[in-house]
C-alpha atoms as a PDB file:
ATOM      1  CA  UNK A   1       0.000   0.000   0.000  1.00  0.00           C
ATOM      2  CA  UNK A   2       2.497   2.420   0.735  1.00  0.00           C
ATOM      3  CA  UNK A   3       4.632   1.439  -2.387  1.00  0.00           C
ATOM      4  CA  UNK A   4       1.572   2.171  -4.430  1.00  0.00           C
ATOM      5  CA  UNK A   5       0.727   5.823  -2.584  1.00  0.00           C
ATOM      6  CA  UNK A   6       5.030   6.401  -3.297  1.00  0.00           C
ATOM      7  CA  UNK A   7       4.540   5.384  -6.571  1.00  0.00           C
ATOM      8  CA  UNK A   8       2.024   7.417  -7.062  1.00  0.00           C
ATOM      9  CA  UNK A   9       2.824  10.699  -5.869  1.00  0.00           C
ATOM     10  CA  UNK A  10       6.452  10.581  -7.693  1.00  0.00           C
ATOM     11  CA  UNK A  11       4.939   9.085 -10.799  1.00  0.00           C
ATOM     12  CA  UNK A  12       7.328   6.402 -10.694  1.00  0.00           C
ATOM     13  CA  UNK A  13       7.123   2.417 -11.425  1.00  0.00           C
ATOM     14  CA  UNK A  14       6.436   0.560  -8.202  1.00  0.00           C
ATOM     15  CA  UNK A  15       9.460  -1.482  -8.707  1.00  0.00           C
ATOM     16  CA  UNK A  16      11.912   1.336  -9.335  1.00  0.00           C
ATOM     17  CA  UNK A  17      12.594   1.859  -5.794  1.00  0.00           C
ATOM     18  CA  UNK A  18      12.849  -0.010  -2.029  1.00  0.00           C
ATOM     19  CA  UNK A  19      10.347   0.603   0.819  1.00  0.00           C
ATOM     20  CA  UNK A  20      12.183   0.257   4.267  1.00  0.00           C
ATOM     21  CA  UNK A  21      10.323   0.699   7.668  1.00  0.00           C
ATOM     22  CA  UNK A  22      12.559   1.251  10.613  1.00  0.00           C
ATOM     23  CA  UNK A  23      11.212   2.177  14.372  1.00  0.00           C
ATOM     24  CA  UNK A  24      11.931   5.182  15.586  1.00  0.00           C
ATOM     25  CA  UNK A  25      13.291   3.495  19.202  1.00  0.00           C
ATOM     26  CA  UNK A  26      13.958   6.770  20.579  1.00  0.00           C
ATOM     27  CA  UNK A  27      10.273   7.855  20.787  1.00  0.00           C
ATOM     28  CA  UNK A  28       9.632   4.800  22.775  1.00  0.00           C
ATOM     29  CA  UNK A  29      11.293   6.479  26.082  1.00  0.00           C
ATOM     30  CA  UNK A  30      10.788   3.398  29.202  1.00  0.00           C
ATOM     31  CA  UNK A  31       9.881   0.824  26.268  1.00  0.00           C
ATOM     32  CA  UNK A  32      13.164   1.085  24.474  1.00  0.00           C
ATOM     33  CA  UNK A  33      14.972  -0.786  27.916  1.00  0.00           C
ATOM     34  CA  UNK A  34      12.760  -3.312  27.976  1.00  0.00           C
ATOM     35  CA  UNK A  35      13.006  -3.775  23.992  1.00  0.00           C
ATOM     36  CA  UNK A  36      16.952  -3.746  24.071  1.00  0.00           C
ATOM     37  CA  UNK A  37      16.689  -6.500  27.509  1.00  0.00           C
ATOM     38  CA  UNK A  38      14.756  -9.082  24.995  1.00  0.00           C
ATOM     39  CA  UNK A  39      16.606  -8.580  22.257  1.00  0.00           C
ATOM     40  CA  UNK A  40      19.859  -9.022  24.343  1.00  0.00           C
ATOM     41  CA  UNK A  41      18.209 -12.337  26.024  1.00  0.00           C
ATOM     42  CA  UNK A  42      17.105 -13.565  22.597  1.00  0.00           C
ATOM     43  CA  UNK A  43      20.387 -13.476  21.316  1.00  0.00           C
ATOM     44  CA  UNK A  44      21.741 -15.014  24.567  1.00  0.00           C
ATOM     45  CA  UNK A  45      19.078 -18.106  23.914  1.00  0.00           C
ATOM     46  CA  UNK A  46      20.276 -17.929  20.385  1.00  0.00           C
ATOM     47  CA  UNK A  47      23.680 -18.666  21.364  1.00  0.00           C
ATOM     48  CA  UNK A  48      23.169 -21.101  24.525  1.00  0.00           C
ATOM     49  CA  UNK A  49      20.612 -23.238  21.697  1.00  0.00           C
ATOM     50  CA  UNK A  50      23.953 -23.230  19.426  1.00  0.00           C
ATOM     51  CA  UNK A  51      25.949 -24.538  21.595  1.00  0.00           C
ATOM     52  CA  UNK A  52      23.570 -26.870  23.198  1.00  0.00           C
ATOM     53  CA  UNK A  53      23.072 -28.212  19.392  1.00  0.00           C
ATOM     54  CA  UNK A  54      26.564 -28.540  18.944  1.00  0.00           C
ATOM     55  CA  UNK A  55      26.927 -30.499  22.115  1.00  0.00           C
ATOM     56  CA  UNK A  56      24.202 -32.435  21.492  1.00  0.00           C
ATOM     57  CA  UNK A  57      25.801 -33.362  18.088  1.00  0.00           C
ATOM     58  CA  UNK A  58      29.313 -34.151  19.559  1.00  0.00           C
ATOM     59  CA  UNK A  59      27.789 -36.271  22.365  1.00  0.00           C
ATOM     60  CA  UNK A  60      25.883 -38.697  20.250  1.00  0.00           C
ATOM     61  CA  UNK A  61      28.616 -39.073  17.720  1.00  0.00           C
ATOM     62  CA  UNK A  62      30.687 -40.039  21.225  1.00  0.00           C
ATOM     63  CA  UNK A  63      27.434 -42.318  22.632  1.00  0.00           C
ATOM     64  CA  UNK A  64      27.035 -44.135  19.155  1.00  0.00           C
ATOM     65  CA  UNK A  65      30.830 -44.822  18.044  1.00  0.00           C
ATOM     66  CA  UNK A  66      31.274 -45.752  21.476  1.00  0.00           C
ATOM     67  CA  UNK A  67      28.496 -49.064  20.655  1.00  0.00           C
ATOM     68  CA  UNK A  68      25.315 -47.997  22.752  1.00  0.00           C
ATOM     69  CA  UNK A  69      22.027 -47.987  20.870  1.00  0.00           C
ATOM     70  CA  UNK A  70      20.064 -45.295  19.995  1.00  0.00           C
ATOM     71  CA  UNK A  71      17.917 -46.064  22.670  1.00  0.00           C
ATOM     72  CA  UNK A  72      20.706 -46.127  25.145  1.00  0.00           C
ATOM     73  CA  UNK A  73      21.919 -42.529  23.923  1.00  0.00           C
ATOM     74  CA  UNK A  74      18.345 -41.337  24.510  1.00  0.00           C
ATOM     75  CA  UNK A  75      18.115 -42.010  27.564  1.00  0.00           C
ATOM     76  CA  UNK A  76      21.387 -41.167  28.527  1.00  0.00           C
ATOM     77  CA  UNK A  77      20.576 -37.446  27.317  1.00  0.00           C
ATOM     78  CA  UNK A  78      17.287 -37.003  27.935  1.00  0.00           C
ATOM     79  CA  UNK A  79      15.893 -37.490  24.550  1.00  0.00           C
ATOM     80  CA  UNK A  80      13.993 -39.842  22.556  1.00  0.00           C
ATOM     81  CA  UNK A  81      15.685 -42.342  20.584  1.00  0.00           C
ATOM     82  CA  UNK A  82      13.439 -40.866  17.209  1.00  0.00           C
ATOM     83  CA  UNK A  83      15.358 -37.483  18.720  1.00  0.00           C
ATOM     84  CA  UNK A  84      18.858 -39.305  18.161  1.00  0.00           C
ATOM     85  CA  UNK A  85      18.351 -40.433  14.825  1.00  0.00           C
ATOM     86  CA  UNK A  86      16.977 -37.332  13.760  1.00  0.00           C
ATOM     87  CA  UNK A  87      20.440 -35.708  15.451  1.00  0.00           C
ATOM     88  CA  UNK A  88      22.763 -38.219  13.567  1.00  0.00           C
ATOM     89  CA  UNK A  89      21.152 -37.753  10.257  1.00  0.00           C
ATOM     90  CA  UNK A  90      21.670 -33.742  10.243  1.00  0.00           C
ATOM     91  CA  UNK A  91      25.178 -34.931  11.363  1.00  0.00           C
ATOM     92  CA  UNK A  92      25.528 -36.382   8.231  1.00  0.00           C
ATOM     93  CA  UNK A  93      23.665 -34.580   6.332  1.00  0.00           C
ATOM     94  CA  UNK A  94      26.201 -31.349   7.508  1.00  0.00           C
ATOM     95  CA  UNK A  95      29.705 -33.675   6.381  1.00  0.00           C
ATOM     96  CA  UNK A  96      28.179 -33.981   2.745  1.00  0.00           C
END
């Protein structure tokens, strides 16, 4: 919609230019702390699901080439076994 009123006024194609919306944070006054504090612990999350993925990955490489089941790594960890299979294939699927 507001491509087309743009467009419009300047007598231009719609195509022929970019659109961007950006929030004006300082006009927020109190908000903008408590905006910045959940983006900051969203990151954080971000991060801490990384590295618990990557962890995850190492451990059931470690579980599985040591000769437990699938079963046995799942319950070792805390997951189901469908959970560890699921794990090793996107291990594999990452090495090709």
């Amino acid at each position: 919609m507001a491509r087309e009123a743009i467009a419009l006024m300047l007598d231009v194609p719609e195509d022929s230019f970019d659109v961007t919306i950006e929030p004006d944070l300082a006009s927020l006054g109190a908000l903008q702390v408590s905006i910045q504090e959940a983006l900051e612990a969203r990151q954080t999350a971000e991060q801490a699901h990384d590295r618990a993925s990557t962890a995850m990955r190492h451990a059931v490489g470690e579980i599985r080439s040591s000769g437990y089941t699938s079963r046995d790594a799942g319950m070792l960890l805390g997951v189901s076994n469908q959970r560890i299979s699921q794990i090793q294939r996107q291990a594999t699927d990452r090495r090709a």
